[in-house]
C-alpha atoms as a PDB file:
ATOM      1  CA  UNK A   1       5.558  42.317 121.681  1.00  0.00           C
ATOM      2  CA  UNK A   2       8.225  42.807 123.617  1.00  0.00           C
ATOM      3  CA  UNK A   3       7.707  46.043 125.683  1.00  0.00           C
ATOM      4  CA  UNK A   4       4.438  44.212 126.783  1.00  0.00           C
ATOM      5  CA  UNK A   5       6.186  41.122 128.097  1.00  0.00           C
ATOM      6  CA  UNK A   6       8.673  43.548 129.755  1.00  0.00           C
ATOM      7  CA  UNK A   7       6.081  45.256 131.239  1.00  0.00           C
ATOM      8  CA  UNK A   8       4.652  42.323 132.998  1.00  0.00           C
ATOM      9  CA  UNK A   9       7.491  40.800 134.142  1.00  0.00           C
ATOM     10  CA  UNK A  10       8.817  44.404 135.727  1.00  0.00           C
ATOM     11  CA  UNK A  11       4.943  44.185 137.524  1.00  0.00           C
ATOM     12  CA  UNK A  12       5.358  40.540 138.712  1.00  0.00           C
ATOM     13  CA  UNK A  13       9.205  41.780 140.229  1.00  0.00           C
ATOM     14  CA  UNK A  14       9.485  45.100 141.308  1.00  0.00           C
ATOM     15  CA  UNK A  15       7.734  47.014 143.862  1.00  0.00           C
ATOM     16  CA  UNK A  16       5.913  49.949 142.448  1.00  0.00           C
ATOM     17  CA  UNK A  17       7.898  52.754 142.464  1.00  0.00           C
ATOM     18  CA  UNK A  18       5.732  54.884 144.790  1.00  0.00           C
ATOM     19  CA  UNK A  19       5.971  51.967 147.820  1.00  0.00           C
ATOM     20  CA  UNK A  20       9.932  51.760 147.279  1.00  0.00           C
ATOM     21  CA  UNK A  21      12.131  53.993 150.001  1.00  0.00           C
ATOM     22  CA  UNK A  22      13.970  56.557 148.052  1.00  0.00           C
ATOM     23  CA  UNK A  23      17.282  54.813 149.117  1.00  0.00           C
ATOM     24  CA  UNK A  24      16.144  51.336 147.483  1.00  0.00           C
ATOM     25  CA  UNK A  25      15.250  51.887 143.883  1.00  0.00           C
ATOM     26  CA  UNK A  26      14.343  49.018 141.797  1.00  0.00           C
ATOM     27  CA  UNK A  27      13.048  46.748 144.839  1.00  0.00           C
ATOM     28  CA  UNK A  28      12.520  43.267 144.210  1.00  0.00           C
ATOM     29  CA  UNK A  29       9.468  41.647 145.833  1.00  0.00           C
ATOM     30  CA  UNK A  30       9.528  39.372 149.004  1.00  0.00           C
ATOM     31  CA  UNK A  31       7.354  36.749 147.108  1.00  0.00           C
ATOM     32  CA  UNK A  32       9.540  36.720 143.755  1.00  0.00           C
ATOM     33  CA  UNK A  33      12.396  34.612 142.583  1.00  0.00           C
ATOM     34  CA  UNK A  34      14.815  36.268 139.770  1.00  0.00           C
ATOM     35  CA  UNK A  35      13.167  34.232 136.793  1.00  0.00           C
ATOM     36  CA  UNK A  36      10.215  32.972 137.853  1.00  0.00           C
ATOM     37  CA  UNK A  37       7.414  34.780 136.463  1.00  0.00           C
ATOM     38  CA  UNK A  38       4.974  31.943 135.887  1.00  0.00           C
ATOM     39  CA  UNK A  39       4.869  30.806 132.501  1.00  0.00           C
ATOM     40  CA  UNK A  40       5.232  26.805 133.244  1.00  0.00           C
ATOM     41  CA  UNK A  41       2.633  25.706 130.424  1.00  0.00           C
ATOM     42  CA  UNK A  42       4.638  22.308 130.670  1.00  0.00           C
ATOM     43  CA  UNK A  43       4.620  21.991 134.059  1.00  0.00           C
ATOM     44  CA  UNK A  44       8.012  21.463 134.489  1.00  0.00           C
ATOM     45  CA  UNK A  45       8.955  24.207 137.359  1.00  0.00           C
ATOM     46  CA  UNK A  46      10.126  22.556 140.900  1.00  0.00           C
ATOM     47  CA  UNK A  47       7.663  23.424 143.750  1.00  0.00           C
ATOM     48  CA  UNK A  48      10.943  24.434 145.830  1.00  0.00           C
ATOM     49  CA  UNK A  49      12.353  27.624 145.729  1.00  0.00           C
ATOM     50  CA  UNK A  50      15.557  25.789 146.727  1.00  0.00           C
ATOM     51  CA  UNK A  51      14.745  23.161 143.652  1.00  0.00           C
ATOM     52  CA  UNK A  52      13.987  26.133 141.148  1.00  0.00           C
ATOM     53  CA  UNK A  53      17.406  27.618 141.909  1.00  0.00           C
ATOM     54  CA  UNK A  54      19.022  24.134 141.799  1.00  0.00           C
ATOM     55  CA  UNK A  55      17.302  23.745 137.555  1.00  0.00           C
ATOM     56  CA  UNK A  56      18.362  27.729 136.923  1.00  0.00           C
ATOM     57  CA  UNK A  57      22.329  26.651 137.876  1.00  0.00           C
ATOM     58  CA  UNK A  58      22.655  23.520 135.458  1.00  0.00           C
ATOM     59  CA  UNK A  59      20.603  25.548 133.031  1.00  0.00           C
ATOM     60  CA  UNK A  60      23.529  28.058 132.980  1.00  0.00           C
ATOM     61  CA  UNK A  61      26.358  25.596 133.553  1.00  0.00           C
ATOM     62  CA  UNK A  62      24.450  23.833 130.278  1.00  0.00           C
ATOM     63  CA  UNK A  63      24.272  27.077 128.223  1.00  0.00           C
ATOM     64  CA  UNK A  64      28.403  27.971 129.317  1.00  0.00           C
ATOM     65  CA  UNK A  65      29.427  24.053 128.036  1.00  0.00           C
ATOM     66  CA  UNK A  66      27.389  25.392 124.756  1.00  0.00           C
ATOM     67  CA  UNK A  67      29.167  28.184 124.726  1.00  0.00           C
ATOM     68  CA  UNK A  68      32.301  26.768 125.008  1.00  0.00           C
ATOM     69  CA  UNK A  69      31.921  24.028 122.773  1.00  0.00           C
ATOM     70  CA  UNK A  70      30.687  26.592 119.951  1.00  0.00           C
ATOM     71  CA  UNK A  71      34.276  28.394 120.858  1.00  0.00           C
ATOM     72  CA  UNK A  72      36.137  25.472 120.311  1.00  0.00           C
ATOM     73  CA  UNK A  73      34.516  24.658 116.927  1.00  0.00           C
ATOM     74  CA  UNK A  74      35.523  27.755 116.212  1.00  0.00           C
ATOM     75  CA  UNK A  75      38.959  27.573 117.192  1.00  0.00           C
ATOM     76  CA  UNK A  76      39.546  24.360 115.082  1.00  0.00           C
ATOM     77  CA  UNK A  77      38.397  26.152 111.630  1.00  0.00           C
ATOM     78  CA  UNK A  78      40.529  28.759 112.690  1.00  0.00           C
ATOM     79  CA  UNK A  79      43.610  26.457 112.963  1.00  0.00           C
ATOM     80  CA  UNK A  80      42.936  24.394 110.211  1.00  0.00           C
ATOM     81  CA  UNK A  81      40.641  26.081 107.794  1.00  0.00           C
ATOM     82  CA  UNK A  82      38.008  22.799 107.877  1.00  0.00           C
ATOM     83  CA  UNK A  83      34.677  23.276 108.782  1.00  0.00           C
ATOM     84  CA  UNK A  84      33.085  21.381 111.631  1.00  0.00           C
ATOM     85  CA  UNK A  85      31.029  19.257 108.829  1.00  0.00           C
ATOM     86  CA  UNK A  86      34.178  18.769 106.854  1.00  0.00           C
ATOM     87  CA  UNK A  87      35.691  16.826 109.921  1.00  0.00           C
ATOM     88  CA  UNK A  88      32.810  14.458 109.924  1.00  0.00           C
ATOM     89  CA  UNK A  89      33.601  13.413 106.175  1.00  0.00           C
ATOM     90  CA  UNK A  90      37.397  12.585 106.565  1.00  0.00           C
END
């Protein structure tokens, strides 16, 4: 489950820890990019590193407008005791 998924993505990432200085621990690899571990079934993954970084931004700035969207639904049946589907119907 999820310890084996871990497990791979710490082997695609990190350098083992027997070829890491003992100054450096938890070395990232030259060749990897934070996120990228290769699952693109889709095909959907820029070719770019510059590209990839580019998708993971608005991904975030997309999950943070979530985020605060959810907050101010929230806020509004905390201020007027309506839920969100409630609003629709009046």
């Amino acid at each position: 489950g999820i310890a084996k998924a871990e497990t791979i993505r710490a082997e695609i990432g990190w350098v083992e820890p027997e070829n890491v200085p003992f100054d450096k621990p938890g070395q990232l690899r030259d060749s990897y990019i934070p996120g990228d571990i290769g699952f693109d079934p889709l095909g959907l993954k820029p070719e770019s590193e510059e590209d990839f970084i580019a998708m993971q931004n608005k991904e975030l700035q997309n999950g943070r407008l979530g985020m605060l969207a959810a907050a101010g639904f929230l806020a509004q049946e905390l201020v007027d005791g309506k839920g969100i589907i409630e609003h629709f119907s009046s």
